[in-house]
PDB file of N, CA and C in Angstrom:
ATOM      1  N   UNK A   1       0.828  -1.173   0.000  1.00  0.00           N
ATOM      2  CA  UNK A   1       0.000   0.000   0.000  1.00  0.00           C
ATOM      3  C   UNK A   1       0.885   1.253   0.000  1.00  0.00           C
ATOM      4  N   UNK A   2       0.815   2.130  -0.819  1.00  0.00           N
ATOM      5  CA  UNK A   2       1.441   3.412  -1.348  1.00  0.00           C
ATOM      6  C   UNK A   2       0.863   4.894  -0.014  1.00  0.00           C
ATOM      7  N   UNK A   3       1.950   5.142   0.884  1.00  0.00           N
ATOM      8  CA  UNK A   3       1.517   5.794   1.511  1.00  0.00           C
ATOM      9  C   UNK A   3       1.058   7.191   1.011  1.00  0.00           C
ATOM     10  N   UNK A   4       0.313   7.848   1.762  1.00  0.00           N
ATOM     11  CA  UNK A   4      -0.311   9.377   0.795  1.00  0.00           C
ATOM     12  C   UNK A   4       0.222  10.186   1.259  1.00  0.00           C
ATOM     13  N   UNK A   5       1.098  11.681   0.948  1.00  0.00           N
ATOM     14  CA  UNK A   5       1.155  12.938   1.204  1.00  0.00           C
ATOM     15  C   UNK A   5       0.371  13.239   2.300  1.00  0.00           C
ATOM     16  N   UNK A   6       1.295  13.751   3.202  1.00  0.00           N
ATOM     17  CA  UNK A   6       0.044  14.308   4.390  1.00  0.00           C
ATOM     18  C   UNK A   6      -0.105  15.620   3.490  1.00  0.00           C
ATOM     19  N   UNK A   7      -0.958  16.588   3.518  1.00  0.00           N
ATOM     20  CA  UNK A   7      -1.686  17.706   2.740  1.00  0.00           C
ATOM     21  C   UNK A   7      -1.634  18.321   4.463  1.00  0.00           C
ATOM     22  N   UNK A   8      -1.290  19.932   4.451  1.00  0.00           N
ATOM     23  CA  UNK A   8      -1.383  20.110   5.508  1.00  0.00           C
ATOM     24  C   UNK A   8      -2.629  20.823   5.362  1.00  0.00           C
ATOM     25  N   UNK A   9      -3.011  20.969   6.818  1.00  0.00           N
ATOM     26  CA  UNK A   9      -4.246  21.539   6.955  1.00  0.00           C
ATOM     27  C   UNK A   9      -4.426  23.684   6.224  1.00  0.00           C
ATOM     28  N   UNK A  10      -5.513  23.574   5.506  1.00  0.00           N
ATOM     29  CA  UNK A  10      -5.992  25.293   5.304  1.00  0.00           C
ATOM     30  C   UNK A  10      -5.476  26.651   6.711  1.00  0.00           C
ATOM     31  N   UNK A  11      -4.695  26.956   6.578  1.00  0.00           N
ATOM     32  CA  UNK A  11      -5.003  27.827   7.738  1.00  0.00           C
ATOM     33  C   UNK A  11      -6.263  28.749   7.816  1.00  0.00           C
ATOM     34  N   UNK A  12      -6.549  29.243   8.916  1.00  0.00           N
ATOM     35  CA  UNK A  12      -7.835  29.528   9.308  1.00  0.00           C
ATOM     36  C   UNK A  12      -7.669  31.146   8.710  1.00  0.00           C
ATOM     37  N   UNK A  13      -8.541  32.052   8.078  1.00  0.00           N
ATOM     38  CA  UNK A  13      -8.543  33.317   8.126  1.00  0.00           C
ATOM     39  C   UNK A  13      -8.840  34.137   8.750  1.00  0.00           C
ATOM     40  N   UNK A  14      -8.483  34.894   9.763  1.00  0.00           N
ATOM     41  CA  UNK A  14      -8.707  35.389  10.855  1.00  0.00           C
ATOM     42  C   UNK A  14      -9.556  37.009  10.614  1.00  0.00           C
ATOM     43  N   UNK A  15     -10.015  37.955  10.840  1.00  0.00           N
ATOM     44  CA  UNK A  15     -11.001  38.760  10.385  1.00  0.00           C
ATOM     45  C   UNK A  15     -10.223  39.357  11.449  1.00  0.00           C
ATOM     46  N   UNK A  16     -10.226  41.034  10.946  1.00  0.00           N
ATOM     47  CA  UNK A  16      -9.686  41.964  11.988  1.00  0.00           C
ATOM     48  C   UNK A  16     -10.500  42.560  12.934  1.00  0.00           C
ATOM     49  N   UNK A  17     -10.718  43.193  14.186  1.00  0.00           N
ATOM     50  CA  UNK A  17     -11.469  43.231  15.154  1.00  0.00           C
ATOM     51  C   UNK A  17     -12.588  44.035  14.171  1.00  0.00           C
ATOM     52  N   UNK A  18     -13.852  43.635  15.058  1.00  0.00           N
ATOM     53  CA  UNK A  18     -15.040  44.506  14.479  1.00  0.00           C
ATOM     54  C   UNK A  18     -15.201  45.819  14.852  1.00  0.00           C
ATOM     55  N   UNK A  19     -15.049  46.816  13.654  1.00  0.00           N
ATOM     56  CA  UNK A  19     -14.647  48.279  13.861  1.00  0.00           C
ATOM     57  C   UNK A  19     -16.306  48.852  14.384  1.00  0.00           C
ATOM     58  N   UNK A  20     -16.367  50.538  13.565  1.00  0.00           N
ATOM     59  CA  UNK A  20     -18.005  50.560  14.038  1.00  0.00           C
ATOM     60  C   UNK A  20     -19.084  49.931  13.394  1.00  0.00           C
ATOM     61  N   UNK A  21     -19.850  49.433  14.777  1.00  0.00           N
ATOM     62  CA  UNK A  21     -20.925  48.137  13.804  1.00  0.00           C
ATOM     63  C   UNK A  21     -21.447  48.740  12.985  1.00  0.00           C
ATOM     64  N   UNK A  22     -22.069  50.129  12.828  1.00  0.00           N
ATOM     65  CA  UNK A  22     -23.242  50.726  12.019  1.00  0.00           C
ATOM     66  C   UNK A  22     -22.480  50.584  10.544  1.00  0.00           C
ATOM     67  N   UNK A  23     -21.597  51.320  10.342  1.00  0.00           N
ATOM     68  CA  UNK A  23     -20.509  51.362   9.086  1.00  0.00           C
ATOM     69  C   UNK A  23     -20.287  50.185   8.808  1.00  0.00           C
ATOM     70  N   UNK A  24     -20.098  48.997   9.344  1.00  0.00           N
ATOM     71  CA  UNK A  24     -20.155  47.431   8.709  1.00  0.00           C
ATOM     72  C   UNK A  24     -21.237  46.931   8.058  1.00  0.00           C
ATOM     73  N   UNK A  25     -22.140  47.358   9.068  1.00  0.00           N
ATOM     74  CA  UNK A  25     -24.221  47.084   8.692  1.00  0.00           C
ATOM     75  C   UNK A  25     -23.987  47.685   7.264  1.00  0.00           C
ATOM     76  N   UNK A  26     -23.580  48.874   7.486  1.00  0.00           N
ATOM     77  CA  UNK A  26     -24.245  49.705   6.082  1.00  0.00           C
ATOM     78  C   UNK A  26     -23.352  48.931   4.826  1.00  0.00           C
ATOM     79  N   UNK A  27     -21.869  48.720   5.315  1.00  0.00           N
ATOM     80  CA  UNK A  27     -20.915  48.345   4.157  1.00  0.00           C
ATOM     81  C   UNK A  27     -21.531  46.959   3.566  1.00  0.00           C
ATOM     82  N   UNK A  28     -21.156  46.212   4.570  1.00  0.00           N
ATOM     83  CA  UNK A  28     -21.784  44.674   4.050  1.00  0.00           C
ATOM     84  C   UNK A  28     -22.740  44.509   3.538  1.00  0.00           C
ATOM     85  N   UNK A  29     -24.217  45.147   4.454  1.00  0.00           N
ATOM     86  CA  UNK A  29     -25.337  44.939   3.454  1.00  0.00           C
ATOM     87  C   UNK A  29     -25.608  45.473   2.050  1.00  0.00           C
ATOM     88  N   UNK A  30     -25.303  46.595   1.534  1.00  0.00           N
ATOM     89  CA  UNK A  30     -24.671  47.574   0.618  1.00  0.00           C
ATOM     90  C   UNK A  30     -24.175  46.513  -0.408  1.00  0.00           C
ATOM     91  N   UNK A  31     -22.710  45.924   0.098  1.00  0.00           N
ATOM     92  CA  UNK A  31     -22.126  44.996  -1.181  1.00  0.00           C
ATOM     93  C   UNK A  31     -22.639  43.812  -1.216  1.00  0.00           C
ATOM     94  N   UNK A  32     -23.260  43.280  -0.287  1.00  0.00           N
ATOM     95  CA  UNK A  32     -23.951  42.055  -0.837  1.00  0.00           C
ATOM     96  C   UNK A  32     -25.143  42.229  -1.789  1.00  0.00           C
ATOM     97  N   UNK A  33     -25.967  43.607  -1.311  1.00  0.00           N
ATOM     98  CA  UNK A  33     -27.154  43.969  -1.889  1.00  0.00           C
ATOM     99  C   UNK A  33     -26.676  43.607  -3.734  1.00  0.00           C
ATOM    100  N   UNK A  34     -25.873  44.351  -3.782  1.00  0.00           N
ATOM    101  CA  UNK A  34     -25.320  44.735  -5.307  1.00  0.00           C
ATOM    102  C   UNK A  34     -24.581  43.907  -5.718  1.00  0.00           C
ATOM    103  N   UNK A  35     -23.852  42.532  -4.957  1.00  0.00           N
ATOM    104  CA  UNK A  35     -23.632  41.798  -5.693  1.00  0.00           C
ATOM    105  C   UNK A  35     -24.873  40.602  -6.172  1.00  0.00           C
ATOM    106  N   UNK A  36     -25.713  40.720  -5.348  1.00  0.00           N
ATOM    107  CA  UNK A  36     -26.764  39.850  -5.838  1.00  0.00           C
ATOM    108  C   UNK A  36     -27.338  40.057  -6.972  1.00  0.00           C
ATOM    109  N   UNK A  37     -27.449  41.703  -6.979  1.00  0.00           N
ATOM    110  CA  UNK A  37     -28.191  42.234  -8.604  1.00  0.00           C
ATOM    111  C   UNK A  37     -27.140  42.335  -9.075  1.00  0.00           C
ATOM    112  N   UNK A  38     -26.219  41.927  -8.920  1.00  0.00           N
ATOM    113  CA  UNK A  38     -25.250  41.851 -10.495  1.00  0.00           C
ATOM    114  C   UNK A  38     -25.104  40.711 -11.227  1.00  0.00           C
ATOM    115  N   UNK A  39     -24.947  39.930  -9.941  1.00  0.00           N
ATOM    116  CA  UNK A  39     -24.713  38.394 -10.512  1.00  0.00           C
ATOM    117  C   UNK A  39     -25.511  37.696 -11.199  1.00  0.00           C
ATOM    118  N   UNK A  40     -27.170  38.349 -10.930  1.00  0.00           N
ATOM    119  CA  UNK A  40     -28.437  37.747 -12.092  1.00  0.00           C
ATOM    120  C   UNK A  40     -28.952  38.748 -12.472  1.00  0.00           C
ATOM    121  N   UNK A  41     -30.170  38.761 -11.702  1.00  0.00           N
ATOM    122  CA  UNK A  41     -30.925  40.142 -11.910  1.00  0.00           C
ATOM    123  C   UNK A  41     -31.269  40.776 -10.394  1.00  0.00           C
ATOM    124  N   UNK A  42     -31.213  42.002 -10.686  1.00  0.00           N
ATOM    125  CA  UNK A  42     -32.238  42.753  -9.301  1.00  0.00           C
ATOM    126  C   UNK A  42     -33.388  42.388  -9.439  1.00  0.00           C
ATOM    127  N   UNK A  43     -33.420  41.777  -7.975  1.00  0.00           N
ATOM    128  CA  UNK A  43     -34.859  40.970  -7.540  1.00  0.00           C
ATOM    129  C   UNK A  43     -35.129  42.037  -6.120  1.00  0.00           C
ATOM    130  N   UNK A  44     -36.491  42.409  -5.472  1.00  0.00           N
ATOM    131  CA  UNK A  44     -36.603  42.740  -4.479  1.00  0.00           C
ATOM    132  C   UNK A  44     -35.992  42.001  -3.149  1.00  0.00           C
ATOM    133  N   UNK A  45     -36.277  40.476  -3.465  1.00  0.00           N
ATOM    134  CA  UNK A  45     -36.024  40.030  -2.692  1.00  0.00           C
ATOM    135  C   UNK A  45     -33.972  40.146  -2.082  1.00  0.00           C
ATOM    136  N   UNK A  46     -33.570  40.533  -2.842  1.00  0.00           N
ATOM    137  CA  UNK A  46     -32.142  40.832  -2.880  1.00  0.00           C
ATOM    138  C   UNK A  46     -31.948  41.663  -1.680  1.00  0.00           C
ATOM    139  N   UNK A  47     -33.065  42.668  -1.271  1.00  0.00           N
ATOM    140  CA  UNK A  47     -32.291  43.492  -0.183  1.00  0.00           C
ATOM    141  C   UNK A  47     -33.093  43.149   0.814  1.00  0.00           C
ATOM    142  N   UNK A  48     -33.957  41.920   1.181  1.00  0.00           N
ATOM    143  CA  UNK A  48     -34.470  40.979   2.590  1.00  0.00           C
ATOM    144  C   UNK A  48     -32.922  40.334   2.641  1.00  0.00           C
ATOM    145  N   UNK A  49     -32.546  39.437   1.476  1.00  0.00           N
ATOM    146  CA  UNK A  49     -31.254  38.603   1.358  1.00  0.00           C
ATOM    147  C   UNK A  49     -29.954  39.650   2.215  1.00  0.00           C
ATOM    148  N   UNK A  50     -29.846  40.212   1.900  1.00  0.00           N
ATOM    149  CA  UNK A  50     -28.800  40.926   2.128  1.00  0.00           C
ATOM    150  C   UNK A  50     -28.637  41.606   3.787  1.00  0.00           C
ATOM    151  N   UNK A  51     -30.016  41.769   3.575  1.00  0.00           N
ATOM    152  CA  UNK A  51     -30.230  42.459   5.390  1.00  0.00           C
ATOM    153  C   UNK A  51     -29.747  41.190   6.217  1.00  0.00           C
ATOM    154  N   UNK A  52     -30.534  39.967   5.886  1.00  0.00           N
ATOM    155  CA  UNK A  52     -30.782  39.042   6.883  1.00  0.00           C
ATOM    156  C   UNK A  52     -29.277  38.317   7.200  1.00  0.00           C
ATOM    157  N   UNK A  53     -28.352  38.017   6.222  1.00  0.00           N
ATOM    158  CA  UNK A  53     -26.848  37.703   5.623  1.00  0.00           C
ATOM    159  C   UNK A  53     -26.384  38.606   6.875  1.00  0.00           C
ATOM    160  N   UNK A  54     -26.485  40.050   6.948  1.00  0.00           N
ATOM    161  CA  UNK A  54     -25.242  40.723   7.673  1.00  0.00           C
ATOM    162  C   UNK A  54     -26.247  40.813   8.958  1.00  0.00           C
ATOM    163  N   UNK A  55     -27.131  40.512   9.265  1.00  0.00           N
ATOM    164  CA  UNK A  55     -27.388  40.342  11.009  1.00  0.00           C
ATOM    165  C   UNK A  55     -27.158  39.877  11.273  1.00  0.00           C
ATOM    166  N   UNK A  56     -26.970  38.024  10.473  1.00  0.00           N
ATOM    167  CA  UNK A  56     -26.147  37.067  11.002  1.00  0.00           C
ATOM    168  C   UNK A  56     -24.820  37.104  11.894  1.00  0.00           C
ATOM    169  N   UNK A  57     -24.123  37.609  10.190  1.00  0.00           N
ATOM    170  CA  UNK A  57     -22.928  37.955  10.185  1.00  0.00           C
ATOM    171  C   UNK A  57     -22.353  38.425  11.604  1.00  0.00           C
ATOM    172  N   UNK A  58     -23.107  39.604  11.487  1.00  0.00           N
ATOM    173  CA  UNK A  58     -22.908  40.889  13.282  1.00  0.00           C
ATOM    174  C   UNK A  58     -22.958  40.286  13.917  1.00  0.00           C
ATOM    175  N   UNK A  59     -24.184  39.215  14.437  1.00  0.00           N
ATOM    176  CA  UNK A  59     -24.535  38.915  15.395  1.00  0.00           C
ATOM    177  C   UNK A  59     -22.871  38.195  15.599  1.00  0.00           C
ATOM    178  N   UNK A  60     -22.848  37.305  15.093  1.00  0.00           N
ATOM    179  CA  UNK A  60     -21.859  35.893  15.063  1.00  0.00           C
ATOM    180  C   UNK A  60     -20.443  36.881  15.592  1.00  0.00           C
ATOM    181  N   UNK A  61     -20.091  38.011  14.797  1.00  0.00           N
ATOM    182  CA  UNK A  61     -18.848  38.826  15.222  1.00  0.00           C
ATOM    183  C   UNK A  61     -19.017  39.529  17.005  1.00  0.00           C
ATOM    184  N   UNK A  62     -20.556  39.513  16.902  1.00  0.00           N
ATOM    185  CA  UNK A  62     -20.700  40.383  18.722  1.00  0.00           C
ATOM    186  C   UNK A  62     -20.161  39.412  19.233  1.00  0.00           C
ATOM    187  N   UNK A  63     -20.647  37.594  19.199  1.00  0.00           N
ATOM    188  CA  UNK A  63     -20.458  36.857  19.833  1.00  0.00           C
ATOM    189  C   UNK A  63     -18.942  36.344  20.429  1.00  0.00           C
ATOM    190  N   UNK A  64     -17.940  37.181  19.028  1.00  0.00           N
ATOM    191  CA  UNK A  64     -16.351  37.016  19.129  1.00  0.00           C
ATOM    192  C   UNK A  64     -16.411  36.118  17.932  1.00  0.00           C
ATOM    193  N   UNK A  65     -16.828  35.802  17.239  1.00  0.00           N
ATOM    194  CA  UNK A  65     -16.091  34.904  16.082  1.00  0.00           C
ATOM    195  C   UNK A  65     -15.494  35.869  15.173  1.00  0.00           C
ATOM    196  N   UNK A  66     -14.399  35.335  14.936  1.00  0.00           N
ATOM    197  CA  UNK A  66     -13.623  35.983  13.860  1.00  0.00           C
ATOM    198  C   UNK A  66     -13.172  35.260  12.674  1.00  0.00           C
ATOM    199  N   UNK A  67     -13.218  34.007  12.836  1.00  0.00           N
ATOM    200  CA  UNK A  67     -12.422  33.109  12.222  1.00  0.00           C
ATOM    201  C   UNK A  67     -13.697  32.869  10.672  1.00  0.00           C
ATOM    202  N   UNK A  68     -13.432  33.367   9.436  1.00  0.00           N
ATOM    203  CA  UNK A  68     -13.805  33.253   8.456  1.00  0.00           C
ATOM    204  C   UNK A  68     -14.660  31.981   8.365  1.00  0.00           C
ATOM    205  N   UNK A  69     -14.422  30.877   8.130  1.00  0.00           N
ATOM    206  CA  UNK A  69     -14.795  29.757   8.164  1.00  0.00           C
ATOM    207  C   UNK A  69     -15.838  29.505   8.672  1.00  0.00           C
ATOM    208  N   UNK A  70     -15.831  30.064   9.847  1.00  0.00           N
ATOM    209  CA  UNK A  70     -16.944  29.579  11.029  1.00  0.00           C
ATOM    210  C   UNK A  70     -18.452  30.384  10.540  1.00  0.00           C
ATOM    211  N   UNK A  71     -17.634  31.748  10.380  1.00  0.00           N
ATOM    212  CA  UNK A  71     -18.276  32.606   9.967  1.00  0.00           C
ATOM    213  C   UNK A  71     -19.665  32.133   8.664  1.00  0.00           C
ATOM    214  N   UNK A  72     -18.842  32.081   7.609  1.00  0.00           N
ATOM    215  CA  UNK A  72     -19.387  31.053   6.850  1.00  0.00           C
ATOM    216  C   UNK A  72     -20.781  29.839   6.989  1.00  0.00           C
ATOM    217  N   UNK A  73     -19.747  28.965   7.708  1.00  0.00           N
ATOM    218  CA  UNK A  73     -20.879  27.720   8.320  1.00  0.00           C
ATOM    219  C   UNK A  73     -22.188  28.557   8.848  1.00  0.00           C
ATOM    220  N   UNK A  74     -22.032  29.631  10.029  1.00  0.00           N
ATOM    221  CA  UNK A  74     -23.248  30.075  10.197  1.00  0.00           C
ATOM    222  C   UNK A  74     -24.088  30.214   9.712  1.00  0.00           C
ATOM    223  N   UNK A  75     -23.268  31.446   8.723  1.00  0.00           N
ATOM    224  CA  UNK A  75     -24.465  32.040   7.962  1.00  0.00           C
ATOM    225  C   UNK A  75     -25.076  30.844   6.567  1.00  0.00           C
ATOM    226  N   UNK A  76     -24.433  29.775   6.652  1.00  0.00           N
ATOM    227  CA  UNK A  76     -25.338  28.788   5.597  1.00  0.00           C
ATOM    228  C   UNK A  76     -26.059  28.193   6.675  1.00  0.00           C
ATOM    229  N   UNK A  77     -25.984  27.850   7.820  1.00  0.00           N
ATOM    230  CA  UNK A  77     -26.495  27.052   8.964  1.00  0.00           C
ATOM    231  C   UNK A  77     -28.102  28.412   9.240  1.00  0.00           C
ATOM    232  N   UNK A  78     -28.022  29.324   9.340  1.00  0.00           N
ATOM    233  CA  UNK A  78     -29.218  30.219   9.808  1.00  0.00           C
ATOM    234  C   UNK A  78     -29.819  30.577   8.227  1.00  0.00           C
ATOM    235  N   UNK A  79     -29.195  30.484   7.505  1.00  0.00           N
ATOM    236  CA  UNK A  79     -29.487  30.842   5.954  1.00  0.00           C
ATOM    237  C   UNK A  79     -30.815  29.402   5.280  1.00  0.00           C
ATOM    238  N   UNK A  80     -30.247  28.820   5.760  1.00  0.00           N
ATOM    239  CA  UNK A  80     -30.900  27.139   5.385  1.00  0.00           C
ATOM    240  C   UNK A  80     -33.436  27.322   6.132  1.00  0.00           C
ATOM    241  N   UNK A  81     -32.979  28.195   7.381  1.00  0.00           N
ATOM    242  CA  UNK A  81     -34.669  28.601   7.328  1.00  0.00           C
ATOM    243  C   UNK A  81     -35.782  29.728   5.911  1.00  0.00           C
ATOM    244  N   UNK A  82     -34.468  30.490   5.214  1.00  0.00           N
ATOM    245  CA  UNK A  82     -34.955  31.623   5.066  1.00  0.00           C
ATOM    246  C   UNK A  82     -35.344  30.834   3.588  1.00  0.00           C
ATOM    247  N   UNK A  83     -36.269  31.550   3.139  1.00  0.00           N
ATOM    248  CA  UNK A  83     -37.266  30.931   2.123  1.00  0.00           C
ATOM    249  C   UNK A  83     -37.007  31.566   0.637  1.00  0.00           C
ATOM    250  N   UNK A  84     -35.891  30.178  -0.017  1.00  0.00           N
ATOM    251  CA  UNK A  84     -35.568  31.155  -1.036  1.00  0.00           C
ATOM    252  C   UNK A  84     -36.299  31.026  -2.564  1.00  0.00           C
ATOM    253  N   UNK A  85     -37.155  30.475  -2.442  1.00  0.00           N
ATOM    254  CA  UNK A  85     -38.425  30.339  -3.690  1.00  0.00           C
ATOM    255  C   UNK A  85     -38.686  31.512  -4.494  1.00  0.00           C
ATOM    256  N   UNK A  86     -38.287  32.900  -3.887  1.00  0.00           N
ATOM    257  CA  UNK A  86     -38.459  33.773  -4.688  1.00  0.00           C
ATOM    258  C   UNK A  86     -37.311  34.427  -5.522  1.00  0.00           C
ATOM    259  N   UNK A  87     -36.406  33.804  -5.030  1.00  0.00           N
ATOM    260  CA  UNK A  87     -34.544  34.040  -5.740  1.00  0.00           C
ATOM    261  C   UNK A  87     -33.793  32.913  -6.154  1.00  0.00           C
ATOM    262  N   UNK A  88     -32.925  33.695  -6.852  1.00  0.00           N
ATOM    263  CA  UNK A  88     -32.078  33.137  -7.660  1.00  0.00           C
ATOM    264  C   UNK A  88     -31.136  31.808  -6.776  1.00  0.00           C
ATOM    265  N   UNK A  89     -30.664  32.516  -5.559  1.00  0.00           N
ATOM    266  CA  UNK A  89     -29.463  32.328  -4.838  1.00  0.00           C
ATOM    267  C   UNK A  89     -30.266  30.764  -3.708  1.00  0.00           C
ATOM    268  N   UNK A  90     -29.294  30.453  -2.973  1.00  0.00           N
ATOM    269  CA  UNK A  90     -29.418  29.535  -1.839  1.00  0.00           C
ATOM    270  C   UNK A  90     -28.421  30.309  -0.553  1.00  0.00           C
ATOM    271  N   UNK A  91     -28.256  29.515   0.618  1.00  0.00           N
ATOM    272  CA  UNK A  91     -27.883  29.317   1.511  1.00  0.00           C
ATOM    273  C   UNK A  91     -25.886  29.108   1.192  1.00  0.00           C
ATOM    274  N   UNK A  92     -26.060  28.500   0.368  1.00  0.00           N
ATOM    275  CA  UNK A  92     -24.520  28.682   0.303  1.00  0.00           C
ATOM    276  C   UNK A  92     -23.703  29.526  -0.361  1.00  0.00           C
ATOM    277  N   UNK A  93     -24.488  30.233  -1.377  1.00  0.00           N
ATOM    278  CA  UNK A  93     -24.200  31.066  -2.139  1.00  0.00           C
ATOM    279  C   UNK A  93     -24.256  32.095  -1.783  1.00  0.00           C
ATOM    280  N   UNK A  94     -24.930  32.867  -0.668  1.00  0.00           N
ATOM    281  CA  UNK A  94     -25.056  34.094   0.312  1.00  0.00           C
ATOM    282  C   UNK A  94     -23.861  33.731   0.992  1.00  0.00           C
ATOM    283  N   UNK A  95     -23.221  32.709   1.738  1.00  0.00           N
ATOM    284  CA  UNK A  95     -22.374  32.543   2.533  1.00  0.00           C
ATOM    285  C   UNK A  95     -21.301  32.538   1.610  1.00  0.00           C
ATOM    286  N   UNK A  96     -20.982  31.987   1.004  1.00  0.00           N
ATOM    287  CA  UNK A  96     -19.658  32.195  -0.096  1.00  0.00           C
ATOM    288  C   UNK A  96     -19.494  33.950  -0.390  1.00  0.00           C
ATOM    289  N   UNK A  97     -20.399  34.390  -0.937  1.00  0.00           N
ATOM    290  CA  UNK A  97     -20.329  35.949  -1.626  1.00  0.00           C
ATOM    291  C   UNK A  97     -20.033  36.708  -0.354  1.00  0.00           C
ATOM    292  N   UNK A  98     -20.729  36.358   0.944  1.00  0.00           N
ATOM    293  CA  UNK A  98     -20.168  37.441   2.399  1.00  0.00           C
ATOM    294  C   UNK A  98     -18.868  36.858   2.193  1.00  0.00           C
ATOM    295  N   UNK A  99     -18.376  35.543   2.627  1.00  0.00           N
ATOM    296  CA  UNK A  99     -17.070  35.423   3.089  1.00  0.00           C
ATOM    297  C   UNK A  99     -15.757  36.129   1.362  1.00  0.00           C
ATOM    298  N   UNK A 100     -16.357  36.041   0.366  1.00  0.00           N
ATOM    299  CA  UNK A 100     -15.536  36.759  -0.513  1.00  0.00           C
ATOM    300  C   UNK A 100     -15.464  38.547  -0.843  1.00  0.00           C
ATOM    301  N   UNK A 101     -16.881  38.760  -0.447  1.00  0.00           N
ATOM    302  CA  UNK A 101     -17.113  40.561   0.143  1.00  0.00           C
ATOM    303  C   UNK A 101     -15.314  40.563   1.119  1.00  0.00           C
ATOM    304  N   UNK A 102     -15.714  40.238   1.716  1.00  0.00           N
ATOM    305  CA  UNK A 102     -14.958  39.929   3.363  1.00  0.00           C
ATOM    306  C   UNK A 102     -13.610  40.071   3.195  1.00  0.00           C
ATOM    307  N   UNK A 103     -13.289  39.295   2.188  1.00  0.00           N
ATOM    308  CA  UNK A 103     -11.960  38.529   2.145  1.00  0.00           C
ATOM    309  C   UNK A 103     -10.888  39.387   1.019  1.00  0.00           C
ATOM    310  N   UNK A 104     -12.241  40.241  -0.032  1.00  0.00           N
ATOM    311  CA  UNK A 104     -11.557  41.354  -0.880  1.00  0.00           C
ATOM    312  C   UNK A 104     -11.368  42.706   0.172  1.00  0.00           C
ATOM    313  N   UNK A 105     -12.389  42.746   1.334  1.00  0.00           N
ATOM    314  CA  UNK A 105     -11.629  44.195   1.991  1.00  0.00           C
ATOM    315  C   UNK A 105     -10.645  44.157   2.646  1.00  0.00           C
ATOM    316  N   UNK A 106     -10.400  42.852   3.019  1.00  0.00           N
ATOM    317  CA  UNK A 106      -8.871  42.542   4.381  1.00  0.00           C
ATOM    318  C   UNK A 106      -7.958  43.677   3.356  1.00  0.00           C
TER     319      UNK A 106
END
């Protein structure tokens, strides 16, 4: 039996402390809003999507998470109730586009 490459583990991406919440609210929801209507079409439902994405988000950062990843899992984990029959997008695809919002402002 041919032993395998250990592959080391992803390091974790760490998020810099949470500055003022209001200016995050406004930033995040803002670029998610507009990346949703870019990526298909502007749907109304785009700026419920977008609100609900960065309360998560906040909430999860009040709590102390910083760590990208986790970040992530949440918001597909609280994303998975919200009812997406009237959009384009899912649960993982809101969580991917925050954590890449995210990851272009570092």
């Amino acid at each position: 039996m041919t032993e395998r490459p250990e592959i080391p583990p992803i390091p974790a991406i760490e998020l810099p402390p949470l500055g003022n919440l209001d200016t995050e609210r406004q930033w995040l929801q803002t670029a998610l809003h507009n990346w949703l209507d870019d990526e298909y079409l502007p749907e109304a439902v785009n700026a419920d999507i977008a609100e609900r994405a960065t309360s998560i988000y906040l909430r999860q950062r009040l709590e102390g998470e910083d760590d990208l990843g986790s970040l992530v899992v949440a918001i597909v984990t609280e994303m998975q109730s919200y009812d997406f029959t009237k959009s384009f997008y899912g649960e993982f695809a809101i969580a991917n586009a925050v954590s890449d919002l995210l990851a272009q402002r570092r």
